[in-house]
Each structure stands twice: as C-alpha cells, then as structure tokens.
Protein backbone atom coordinates (compact mmCIF):
# COMPACT_ATOMS: atom_id res chain seq x y z
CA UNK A 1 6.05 -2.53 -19.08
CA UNK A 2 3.57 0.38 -18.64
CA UNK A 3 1.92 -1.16 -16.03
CA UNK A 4 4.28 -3.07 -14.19
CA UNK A 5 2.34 -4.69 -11.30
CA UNK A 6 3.49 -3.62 -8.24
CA UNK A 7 3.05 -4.62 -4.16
CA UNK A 8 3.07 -1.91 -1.97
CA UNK A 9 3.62 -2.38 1.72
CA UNK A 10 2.68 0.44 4.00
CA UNK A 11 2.39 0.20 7.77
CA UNK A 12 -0.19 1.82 10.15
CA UNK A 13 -0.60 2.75 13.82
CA UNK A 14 -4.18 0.99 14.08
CA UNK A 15 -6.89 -0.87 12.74
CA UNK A 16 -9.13 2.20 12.02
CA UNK A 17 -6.62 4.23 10.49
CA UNK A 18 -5.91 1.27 7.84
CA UNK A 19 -9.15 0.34 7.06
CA UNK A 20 -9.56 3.97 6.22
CA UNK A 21 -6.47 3.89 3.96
CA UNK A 22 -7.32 0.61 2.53
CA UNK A 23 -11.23 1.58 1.72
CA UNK A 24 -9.89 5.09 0.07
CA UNK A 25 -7.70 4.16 -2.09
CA UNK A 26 -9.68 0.95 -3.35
CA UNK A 27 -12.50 3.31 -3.53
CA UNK A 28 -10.52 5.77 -5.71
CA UNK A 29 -9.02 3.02 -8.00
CA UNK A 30 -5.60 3.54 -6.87
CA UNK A 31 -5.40 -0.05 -5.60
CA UNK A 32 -7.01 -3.50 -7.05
CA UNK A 33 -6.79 -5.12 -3.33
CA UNK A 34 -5.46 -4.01 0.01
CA UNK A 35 -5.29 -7.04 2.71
CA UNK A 36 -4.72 -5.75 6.05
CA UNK A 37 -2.67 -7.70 8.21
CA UNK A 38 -2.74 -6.94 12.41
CA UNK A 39 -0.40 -7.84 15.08
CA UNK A 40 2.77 -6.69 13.58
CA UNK A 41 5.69 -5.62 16.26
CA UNK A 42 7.86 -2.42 14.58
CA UNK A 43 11.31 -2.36 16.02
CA UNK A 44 13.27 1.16 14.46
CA UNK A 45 15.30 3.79 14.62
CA UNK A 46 13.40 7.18 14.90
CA UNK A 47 15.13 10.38 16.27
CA UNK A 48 18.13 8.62 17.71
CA UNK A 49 15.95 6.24 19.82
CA UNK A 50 14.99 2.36 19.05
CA UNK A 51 11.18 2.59 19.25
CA UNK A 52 8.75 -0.75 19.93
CA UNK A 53 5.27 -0.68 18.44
CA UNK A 54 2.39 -2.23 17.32
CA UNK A 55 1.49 -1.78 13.49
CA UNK A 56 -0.75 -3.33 11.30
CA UNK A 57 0.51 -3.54 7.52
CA UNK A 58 -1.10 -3.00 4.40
CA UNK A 59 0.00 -5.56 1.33
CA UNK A 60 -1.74 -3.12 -1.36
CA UNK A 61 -1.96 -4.68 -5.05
CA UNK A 62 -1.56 -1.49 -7.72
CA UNK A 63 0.40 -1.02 -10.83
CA UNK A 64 3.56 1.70 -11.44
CA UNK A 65 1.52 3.73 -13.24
CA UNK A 66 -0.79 4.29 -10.78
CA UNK A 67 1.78 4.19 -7.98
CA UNK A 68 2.44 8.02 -7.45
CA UNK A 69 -1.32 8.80 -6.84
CA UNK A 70 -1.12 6.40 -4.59
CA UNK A 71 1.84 6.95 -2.59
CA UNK A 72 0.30 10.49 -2.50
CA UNK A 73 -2.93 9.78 -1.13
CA UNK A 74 -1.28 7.19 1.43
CA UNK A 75 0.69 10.54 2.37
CA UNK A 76 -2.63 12.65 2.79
CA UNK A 77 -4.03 9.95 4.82
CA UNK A 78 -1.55 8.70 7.29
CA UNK A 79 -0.77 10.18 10.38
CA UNK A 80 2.91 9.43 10.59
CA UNK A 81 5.61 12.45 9.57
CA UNK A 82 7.18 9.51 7.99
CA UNK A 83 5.01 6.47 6.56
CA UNK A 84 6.71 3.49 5.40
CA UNK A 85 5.47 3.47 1.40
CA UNK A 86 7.37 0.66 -0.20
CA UNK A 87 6.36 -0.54 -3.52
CA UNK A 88 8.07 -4.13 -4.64
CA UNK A 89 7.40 -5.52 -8.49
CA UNK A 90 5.71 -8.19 -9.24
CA UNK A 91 8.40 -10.27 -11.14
CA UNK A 92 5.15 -13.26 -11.96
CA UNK A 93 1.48 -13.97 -10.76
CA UNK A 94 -1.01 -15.22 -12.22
CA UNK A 95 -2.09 -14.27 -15.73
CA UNK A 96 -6.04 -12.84 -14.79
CA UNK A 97 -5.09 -11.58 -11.67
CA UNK A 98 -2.43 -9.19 -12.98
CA UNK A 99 -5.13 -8.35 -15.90
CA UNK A 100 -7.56 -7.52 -13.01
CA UNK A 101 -4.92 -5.60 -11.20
CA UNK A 102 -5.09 -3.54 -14.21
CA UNK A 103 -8.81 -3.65 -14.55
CA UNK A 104 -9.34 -2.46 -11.24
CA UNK A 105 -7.10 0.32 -10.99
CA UNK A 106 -8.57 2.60 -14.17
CA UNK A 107 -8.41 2.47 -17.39
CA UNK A 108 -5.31 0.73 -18.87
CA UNK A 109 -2.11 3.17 -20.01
C-alpha cells in the first residue's frame, strides 16, 4: 500500500518540548493526530549506565509515505542526540479514520 498507515511513537523530555513537536508537525501535515501522553517513567541503557527519567510520549498518527519527513523534522526538533522515532503499521482501524489519516497528511500518493 502507498500509504500504509502508520503509528509513530516518539518520546520527549517535557511537556513543552512535545507540544512543540506535536503542533509542528500537525501544522506541517506530516501527522493527522499527535496525542500526548505525560507521566511516563524511561528505564535504559545510555553510555554504559541504566538511566531513570520522566518522559512524556507522543502516539503520532501519519502514513509511510509521509514518514521520512517526519522522522526528519522530529530529528530537527528534539533535543535528544538520540530520540526514540518508532513507527508501527497499522494492520486495521477504522475505514474513515485511515481515509482522514490520509486526508490530513497532504495530498494522497
């Protein structure tokens, strides 16, 4: 499919900085719908040291066509050296949401 609905998860260090994501790339059309979700506790891995913090993620409806201006922008945006930019397919949904997943994210390829 050309435009394979996709979810994209993306975490953030703060409320501010992912309502800025979340406005930009809805703004831009790279994203139908970003819900922003606080109180998330990270546990990781990062430079041979488990880190603890507090995230909030971004659930960020888009479609694969759109995805690499999107995973660029995040990338632009985020203030991480690393941001977690995961994109999942949606396998089903509803019929007019995926069609205004589409809709809202340009013009149809």
């Amino acid at each position: 499919m050309d435009s394979q609905p996709l979810v994209v998860y993306c975490t953030c260090p703060d409320p501010a900085t992912a309502e800025r994501i979340a406005e930009t790339v809805v703004d831009e059309r790279l994203a139908a719908c970003v819900n922003i979700a606080p109180g998330l506790t990270s546990i990781y891995r990062w430079q041979g040291r488990i880190q603890r913090d507090a995230e909030v993620l971004l659930i960020i409806k888009t479609r694969s066509t759109v995805y690499p201006l999107l995973e660029g922008r995040i990338r632009e945006l985020h203030p991480y050296e690393v941001p977690e930019i995961i994109a999942l397919p949606i396998q089903a949904g509803s019929a007019t949401y995926l069609d205004w997943i589409v809709e809202s994210t340009g013009v149809p390829i």
